[in-house]
N, C-alpha and C. Protein backbone atom coordinates (compact mmCIF):
# COMPACT_ATOMS: atom_id res chain seq x y z
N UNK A 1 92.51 104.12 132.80
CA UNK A 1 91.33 104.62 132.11
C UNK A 1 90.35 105.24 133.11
N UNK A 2 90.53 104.92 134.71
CA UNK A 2 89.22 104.99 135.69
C UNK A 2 89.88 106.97 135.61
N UNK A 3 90.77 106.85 135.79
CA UNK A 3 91.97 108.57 135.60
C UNK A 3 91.69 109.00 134.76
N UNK A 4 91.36 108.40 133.14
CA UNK A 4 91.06 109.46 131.97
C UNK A 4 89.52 109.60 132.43
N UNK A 5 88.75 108.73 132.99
CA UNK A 5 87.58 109.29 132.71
C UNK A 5 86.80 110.43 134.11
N UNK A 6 87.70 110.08 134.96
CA UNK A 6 87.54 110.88 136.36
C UNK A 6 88.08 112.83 135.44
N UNK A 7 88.76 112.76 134.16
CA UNK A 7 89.48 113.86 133.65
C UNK A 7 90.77 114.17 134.22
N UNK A 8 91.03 113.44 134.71
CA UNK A 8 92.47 113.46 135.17
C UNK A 8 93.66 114.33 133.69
N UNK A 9 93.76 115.49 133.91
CA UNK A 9 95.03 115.90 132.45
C UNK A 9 96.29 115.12 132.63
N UNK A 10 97.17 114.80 133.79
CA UNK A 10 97.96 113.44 133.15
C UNK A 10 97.58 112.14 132.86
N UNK A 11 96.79 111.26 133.20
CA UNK A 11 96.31 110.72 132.35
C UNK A 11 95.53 110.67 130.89
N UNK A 12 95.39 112.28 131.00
CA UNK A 12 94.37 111.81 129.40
C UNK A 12 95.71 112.50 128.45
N UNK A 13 96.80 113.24 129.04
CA UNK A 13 97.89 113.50 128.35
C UNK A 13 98.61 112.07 127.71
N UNK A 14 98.67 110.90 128.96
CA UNK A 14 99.03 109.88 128.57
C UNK A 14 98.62 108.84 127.54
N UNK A 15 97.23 109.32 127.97
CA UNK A 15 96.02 108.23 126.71
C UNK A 15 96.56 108.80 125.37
N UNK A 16 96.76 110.37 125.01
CA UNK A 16 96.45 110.93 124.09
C UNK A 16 97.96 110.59 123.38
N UNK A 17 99.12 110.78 124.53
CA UNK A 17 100.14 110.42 123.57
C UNK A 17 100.29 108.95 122.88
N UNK A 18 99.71 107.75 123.64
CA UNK A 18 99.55 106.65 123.49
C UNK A 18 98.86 106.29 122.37
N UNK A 19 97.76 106.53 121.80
CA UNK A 19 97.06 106.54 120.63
C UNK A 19 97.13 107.60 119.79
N UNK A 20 97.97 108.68 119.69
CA UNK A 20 97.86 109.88 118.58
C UNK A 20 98.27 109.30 117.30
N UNK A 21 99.46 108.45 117.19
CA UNK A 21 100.29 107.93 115.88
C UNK A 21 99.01 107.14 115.32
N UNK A 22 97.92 106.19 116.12
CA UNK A 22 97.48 105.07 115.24
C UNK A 22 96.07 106.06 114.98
N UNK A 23 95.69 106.98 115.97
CA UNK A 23 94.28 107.52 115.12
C UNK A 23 94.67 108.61 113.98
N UNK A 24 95.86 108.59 113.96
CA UNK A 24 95.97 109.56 113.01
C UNK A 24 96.62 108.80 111.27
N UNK A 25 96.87 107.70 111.61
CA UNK A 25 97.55 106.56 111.00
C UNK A 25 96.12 106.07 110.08
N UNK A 26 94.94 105.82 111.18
CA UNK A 26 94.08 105.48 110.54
C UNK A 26 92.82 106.32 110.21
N UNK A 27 92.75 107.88 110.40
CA UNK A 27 91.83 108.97 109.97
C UNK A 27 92.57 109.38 108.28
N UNK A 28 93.79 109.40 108.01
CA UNK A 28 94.44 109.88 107.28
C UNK A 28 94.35 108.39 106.18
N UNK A 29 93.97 107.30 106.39
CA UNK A 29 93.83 106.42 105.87
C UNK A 29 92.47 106.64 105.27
N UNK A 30 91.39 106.86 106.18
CA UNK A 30 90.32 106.83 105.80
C UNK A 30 89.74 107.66 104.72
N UNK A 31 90.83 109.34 104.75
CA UNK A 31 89.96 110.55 104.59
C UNK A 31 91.05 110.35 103.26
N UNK A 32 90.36 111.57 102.32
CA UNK A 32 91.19 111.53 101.44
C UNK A 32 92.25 113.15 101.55
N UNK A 33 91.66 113.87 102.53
CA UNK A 33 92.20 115.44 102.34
C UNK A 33 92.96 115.50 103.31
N UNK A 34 94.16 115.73 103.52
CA UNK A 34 94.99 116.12 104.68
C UNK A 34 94.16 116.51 106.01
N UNK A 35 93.69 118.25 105.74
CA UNK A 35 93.15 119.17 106.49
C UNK A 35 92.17 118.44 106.91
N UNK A 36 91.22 117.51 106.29
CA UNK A 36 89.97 116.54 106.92
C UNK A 36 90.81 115.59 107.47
N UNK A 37 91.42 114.62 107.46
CA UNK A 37 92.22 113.90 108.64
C UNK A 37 92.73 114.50 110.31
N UNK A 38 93.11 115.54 109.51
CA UNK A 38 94.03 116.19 110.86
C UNK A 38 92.30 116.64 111.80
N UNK A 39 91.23 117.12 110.93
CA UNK A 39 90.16 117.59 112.12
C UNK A 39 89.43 116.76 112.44
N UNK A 40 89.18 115.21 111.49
CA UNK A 40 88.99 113.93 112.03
C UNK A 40 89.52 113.34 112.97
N UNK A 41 91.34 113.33 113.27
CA UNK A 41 92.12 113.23 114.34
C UNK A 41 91.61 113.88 115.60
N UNK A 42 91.58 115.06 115.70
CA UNK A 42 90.83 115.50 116.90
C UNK A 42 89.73 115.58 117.77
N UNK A 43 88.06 115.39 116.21
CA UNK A 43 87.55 114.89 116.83
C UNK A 43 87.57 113.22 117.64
N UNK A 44 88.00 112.74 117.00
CA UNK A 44 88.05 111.05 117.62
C UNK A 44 89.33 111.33 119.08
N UNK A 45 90.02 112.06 119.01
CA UNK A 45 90.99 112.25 120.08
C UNK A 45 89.56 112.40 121.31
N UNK A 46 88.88 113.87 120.96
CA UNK A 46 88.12 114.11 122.01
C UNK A 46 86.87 113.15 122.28
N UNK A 47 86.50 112.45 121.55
CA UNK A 47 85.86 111.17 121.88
C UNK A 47 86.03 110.23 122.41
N UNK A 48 87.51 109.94 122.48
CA UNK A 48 88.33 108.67 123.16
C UNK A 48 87.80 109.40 124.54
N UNK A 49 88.35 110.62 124.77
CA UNK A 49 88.79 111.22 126.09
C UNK A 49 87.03 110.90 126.69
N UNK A 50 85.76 111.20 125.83
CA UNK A 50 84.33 111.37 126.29
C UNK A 50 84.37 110.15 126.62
N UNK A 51 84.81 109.31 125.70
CA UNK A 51 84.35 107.82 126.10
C UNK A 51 84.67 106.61 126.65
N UNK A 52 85.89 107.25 127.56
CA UNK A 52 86.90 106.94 128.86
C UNK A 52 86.16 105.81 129.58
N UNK A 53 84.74 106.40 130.16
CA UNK A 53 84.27 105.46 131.06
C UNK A 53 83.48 104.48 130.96
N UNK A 54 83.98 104.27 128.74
CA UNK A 54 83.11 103.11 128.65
C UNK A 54 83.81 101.85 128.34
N UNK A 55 85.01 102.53 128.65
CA UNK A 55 86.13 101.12 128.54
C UNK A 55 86.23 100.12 129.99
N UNK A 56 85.47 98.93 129.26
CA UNK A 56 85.57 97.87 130.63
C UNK A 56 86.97 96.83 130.62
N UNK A 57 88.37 97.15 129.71
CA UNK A 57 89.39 96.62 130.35
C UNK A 57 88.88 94.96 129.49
N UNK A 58 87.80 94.55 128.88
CA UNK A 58 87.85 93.38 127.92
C UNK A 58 88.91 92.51 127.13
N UNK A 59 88.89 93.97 126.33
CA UNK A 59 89.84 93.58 125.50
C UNK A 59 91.14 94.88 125.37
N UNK A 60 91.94 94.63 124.20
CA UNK A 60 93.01 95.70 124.71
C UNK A 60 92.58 97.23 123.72
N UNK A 61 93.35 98.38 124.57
CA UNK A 61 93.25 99.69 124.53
C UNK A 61 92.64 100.02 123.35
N UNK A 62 93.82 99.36 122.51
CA UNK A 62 93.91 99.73 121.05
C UNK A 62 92.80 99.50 120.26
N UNK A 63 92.03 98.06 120.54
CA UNK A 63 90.77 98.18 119.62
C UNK A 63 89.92 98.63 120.15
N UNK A 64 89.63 98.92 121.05
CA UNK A 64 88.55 99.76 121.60
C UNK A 64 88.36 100.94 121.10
N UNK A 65 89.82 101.83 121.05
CA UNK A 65 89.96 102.98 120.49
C UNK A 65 90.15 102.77 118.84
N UNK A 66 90.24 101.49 118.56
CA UNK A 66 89.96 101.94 116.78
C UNK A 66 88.65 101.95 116.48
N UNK A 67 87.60 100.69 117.32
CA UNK A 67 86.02 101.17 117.14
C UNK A 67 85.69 102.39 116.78
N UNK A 68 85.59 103.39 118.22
CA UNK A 68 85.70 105.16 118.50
C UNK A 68 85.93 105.86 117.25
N UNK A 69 87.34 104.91 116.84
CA UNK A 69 88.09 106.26 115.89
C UNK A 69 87.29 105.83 114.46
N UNK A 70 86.76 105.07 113.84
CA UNK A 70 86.23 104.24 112.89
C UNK A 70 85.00 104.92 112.89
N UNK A 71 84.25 104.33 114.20
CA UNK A 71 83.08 104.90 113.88
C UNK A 71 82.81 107.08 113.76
N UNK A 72 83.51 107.47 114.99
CA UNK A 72 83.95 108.85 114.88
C UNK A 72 84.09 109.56 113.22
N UNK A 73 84.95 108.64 112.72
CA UNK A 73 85.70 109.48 111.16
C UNK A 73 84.24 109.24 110.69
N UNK A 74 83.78 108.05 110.09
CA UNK A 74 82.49 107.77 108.92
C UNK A 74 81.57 108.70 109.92
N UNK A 75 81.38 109.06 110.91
CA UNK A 75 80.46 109.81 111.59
C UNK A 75 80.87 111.38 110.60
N UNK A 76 82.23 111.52 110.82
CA UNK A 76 82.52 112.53 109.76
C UNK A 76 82.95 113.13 108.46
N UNK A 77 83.03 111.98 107.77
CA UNK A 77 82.83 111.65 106.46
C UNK A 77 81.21 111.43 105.84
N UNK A 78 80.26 111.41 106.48
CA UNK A 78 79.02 111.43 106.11
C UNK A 78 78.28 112.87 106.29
N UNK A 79 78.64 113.58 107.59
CA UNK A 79 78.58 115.09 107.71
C UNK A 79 79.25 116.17 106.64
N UNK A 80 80.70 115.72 106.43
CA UNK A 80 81.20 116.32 105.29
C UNK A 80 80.29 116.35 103.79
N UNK A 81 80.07 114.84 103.58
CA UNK A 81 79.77 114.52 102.39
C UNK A 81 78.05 114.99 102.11
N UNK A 82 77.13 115.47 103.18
CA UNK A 82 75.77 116.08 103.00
C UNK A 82 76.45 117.67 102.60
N UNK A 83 77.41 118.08 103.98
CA UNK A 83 77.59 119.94 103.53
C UNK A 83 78.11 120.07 102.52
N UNK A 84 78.90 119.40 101.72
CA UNK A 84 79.47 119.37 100.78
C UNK A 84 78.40 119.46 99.58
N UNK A 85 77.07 118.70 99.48
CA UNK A 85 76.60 118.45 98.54
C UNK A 85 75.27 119.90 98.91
N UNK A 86 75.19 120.27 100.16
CA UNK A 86 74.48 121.60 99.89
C UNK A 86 75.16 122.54 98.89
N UNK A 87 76.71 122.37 99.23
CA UNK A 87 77.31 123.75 99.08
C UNK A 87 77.89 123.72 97.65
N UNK A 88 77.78 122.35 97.23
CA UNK A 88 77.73 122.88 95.89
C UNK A 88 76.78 122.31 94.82
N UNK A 89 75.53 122.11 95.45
CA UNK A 89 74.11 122.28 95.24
C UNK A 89 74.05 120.65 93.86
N UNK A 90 74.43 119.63 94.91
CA UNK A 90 74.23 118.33 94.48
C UNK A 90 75.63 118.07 94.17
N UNK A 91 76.76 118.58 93.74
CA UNK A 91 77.99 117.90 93.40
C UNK A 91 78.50 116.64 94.05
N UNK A 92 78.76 115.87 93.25
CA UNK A 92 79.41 114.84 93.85
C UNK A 92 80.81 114.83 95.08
N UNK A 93 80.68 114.47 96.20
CA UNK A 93 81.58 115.19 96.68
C UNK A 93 83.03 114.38 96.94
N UNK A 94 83.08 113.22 96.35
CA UNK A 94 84.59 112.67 95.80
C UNK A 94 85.30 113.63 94.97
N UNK A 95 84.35 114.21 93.94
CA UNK A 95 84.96 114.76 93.03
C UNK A 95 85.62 116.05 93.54
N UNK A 96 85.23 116.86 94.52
CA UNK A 96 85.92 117.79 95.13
C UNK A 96 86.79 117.63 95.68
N UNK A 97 87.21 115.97 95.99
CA UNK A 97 87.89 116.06 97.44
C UNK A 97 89.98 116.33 96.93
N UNK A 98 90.92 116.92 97.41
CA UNK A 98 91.53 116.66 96.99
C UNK A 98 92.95 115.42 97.44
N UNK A 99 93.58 115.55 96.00
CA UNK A 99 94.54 114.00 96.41
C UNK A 99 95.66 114.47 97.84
N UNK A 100 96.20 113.54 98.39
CA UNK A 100 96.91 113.74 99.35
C UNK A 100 97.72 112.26 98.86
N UNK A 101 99.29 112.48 99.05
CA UNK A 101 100.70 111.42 98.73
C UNK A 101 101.22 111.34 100.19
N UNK A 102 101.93 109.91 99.81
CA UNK A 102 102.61 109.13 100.71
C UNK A 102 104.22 109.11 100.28
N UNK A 103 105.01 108.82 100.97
CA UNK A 103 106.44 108.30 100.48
C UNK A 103 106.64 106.93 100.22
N UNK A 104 107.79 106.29 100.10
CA UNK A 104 107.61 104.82 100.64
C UNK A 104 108.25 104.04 99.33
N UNK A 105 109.15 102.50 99.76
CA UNK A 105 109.68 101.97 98.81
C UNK A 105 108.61 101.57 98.00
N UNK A 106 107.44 101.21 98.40
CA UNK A 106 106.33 100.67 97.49
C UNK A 106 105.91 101.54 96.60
N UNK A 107 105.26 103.31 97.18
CA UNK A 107 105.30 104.49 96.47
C UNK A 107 105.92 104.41 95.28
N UNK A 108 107.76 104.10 95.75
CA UNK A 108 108.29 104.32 93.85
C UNK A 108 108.04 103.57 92.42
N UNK A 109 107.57 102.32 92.87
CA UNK A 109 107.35 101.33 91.73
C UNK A 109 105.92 101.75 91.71
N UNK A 110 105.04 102.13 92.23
CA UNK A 110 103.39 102.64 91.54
C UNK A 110 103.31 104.02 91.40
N UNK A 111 102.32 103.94 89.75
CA UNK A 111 102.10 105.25 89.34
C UNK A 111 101.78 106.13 89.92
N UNK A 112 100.62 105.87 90.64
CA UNK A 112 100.39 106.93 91.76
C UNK A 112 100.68 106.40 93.37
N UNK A 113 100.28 107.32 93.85
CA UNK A 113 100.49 106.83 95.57
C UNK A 113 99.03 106.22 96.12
N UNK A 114 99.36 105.36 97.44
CA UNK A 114 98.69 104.72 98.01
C UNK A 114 97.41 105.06 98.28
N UNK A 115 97.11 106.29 98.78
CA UNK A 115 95.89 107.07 98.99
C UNK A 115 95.10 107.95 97.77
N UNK A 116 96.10 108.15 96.99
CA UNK A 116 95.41 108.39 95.52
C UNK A 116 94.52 107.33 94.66
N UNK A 117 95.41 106.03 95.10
CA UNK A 117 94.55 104.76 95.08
C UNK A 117 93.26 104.23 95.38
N UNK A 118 93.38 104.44 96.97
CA UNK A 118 92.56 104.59 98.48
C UNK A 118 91.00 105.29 97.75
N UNK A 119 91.79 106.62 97.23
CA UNK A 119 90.50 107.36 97.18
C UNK A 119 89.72 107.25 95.94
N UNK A 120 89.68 106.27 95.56
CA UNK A 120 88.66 106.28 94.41
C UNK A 120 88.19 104.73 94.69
N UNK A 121 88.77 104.42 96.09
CA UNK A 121 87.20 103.35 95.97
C UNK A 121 86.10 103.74 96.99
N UNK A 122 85.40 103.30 97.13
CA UNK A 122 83.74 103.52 98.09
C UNK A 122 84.72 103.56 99.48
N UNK A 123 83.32 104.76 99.74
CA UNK A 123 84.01 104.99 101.53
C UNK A 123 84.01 103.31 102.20
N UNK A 124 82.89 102.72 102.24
CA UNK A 124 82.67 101.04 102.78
C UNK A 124 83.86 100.24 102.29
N UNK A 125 84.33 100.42 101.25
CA UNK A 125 85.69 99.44 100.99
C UNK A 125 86.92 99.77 101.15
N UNK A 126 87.10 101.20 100.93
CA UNK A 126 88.06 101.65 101.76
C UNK A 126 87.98 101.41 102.78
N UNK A 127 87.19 101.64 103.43
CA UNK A 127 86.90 101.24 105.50
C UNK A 127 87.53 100.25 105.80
N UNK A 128 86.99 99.14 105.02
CA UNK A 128 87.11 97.82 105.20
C UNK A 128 88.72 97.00 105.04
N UNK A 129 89.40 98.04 103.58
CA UNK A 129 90.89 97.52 103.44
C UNK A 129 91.74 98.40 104.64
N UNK A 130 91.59 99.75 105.02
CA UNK A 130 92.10 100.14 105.75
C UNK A 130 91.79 99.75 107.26
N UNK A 131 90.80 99.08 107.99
CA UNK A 131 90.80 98.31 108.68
C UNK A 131 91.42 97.06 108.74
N UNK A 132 91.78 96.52 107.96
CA UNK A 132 92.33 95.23 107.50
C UNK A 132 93.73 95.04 107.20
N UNK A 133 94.39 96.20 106.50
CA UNK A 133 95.34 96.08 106.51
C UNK A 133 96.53 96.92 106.81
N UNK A 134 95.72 98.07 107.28
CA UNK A 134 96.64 98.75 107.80
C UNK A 134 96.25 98.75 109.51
N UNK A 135 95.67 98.68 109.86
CA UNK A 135 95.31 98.45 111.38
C UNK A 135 95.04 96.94 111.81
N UNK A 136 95.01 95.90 110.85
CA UNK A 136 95.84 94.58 111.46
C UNK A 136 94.06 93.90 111.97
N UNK A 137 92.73 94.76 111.69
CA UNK A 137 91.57 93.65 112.43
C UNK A 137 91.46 92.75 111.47
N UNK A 138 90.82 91.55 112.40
CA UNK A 138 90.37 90.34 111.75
C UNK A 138 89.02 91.07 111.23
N UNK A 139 88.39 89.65 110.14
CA UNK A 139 86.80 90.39 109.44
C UNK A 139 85.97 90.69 110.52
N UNK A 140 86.23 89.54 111.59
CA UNK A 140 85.19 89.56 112.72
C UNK A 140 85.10 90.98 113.51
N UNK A 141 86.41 91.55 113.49
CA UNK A 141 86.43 92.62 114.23
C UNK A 141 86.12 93.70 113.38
N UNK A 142 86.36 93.64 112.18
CA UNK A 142 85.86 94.98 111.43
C UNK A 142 84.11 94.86 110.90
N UNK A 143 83.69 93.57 111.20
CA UNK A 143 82.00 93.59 111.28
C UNK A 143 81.77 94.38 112.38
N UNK A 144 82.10 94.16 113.64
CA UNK A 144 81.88 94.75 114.94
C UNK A 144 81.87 96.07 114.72
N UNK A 145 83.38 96.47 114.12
CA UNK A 145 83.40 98.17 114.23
C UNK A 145 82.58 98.67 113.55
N UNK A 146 82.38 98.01 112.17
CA UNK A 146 81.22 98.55 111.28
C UNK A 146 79.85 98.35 111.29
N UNK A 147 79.67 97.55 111.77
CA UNK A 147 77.90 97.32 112.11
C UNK A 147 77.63 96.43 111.20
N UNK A 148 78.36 96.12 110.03
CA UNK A 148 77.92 94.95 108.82
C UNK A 148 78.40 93.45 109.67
N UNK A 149 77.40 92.23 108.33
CA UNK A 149 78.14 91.10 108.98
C UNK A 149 78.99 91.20 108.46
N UNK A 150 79.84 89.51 108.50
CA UNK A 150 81.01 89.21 108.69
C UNK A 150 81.35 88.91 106.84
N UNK A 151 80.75 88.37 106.41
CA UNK A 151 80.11 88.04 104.86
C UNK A 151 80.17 89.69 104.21
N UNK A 152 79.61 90.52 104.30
CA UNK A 152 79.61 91.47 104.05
C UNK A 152 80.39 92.56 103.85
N UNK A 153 81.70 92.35 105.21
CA UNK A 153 82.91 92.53 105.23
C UNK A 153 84.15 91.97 104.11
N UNK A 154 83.79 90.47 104.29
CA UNK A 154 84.61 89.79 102.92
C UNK A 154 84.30 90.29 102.02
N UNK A 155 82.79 90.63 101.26
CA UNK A 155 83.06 90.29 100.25
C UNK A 155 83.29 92.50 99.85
N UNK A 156 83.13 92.76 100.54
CA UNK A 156 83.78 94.64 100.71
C UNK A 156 85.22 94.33 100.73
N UNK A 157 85.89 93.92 101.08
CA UNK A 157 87.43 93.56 101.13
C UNK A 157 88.19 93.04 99.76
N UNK A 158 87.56 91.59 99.22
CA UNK A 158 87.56 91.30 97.98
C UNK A 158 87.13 92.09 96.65
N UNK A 159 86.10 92.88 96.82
CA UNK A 159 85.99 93.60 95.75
C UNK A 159 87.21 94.85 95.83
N UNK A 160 87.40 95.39 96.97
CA UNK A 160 88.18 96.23 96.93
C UNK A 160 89.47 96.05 96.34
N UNK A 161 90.18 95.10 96.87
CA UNK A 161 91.37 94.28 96.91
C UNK A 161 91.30 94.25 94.85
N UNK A 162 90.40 93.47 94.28
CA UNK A 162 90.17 93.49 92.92
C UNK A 162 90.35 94.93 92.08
N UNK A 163 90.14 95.66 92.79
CA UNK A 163 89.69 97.10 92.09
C UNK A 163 91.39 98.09 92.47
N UNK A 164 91.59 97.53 93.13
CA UNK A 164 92.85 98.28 93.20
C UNK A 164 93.71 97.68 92.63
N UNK A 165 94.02 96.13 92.64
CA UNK A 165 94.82 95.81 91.34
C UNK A 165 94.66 96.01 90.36
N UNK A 166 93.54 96.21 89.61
CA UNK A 166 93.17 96.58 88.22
C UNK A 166 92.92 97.96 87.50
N UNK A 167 93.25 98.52 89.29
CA UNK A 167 93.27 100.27 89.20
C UNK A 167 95.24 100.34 88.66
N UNK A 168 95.92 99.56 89.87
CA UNK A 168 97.61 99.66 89.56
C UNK A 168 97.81 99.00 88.16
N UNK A 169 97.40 97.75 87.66
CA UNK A 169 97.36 96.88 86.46
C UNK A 169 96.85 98.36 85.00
N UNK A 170 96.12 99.05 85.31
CA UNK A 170 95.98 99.54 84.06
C UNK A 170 96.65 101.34 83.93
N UNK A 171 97.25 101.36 85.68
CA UNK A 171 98.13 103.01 85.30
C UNK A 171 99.88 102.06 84.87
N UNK A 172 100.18 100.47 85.03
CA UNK A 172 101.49 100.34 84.51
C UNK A 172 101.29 100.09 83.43
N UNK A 173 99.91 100.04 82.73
CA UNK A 173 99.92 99.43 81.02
C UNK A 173 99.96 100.67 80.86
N UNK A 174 99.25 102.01 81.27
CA UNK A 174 99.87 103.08 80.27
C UNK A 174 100.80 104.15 80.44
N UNK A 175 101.77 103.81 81.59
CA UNK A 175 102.87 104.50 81.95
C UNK A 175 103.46 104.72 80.50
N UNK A 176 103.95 103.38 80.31
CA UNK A 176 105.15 103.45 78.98
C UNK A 176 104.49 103.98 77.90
N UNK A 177 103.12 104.26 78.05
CA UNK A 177 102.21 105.25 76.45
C UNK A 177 102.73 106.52 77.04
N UNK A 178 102.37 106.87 77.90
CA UNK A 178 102.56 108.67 78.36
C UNK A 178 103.61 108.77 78.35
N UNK A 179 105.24 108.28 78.82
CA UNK A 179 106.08 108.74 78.27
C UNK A 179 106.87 108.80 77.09
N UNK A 180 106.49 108.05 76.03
CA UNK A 180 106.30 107.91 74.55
C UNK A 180 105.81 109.39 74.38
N UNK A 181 105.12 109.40 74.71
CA UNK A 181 104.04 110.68 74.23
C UNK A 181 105.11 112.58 74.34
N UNK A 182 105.27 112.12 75.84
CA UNK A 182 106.14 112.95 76.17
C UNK A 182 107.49 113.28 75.39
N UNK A 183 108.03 112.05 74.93
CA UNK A 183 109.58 112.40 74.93
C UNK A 183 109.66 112.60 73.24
């Protein structure tokens, strides 16, 4: 890290290949639009690289750089979500955003996909399940990344967790209506 932050290009080639899969694992988690992930990915790439020399070797690589990448994305998910609401002069800007799909054995048994899911709960509870369960932090650590307590975290997790079963619970009660309908 003393190499990424001196700017060393093989080392920050190395940093960058080392963390590209998980900030992009978890921007694409966060965001709901492809094209906004992929320019969320980069900025947090070039932030890791700015913020080289504030890694004191504590704890390991990886959460350091999910802090960065956490705080980085909602840094740009809140920028989006003001230009968004100039530009289309108060619109809600979920409602613009568009869906983005996953593959996956889980994918085939739910109506929709994972991030179609994702995106219709609150940016804060999304944060919070995609910190949690797709990037593996404890609550303690996703208070840290987020600035909330620890309480605050639970109970953002639990509501979420609720809202997405009852989001999947009511597209399998009316699967079997819509294709009735259809056939």
């Amino acid at each position: 890290m003393e190499l990424v932050a001196a700017q060393k290009p093989l080392a920050q080639t190395q940093l960058i290949r080392r963390l590209m899969g998980r900030v992009q694992r978890a921007t694409r988690a966060l965001l709901r639009d492809q094209a906004d992930a992929d320019d969320a990915t980069q900025l947090c790439l070039i932030e890791l690289l700015k913020s080289a020399k504030s890694y004191r070797g504590e704890g390991s690589l990886e959460s350091w750089s999910d802090r960065i990448v956490v705080r980085t994305t909602m840094r740009y998910i809140r920028t989006r979500s003001r230009a968004a609401e100039r530009v289309a002069g108060g619109a809600d800007p979920d409602a613009l955003a568009s869906k983005a799909g996953t593959g996956g054995a889980l994918q085939e048994q739910l109506p929709r996909t994972v991030p179609e899911y994702l995106e219709q709960l609150s940016a804060n509870r999304r944060t919070a399940l995609v910190l949690r369960h797709v990037l593996g932090h404890s609550v303690a650590e996703i208070a840290e990344i987020t600035g909330v307590s620890p309480n605050t975290v639970k109970d953002r997790l639990l509501t979420a967790r609720r809202e997405f079963r009852r989001m999947i619970r009511r597209d399998l009660a009316l699967a079997p209506r819509a294709s009735r309908r259809s056939a």
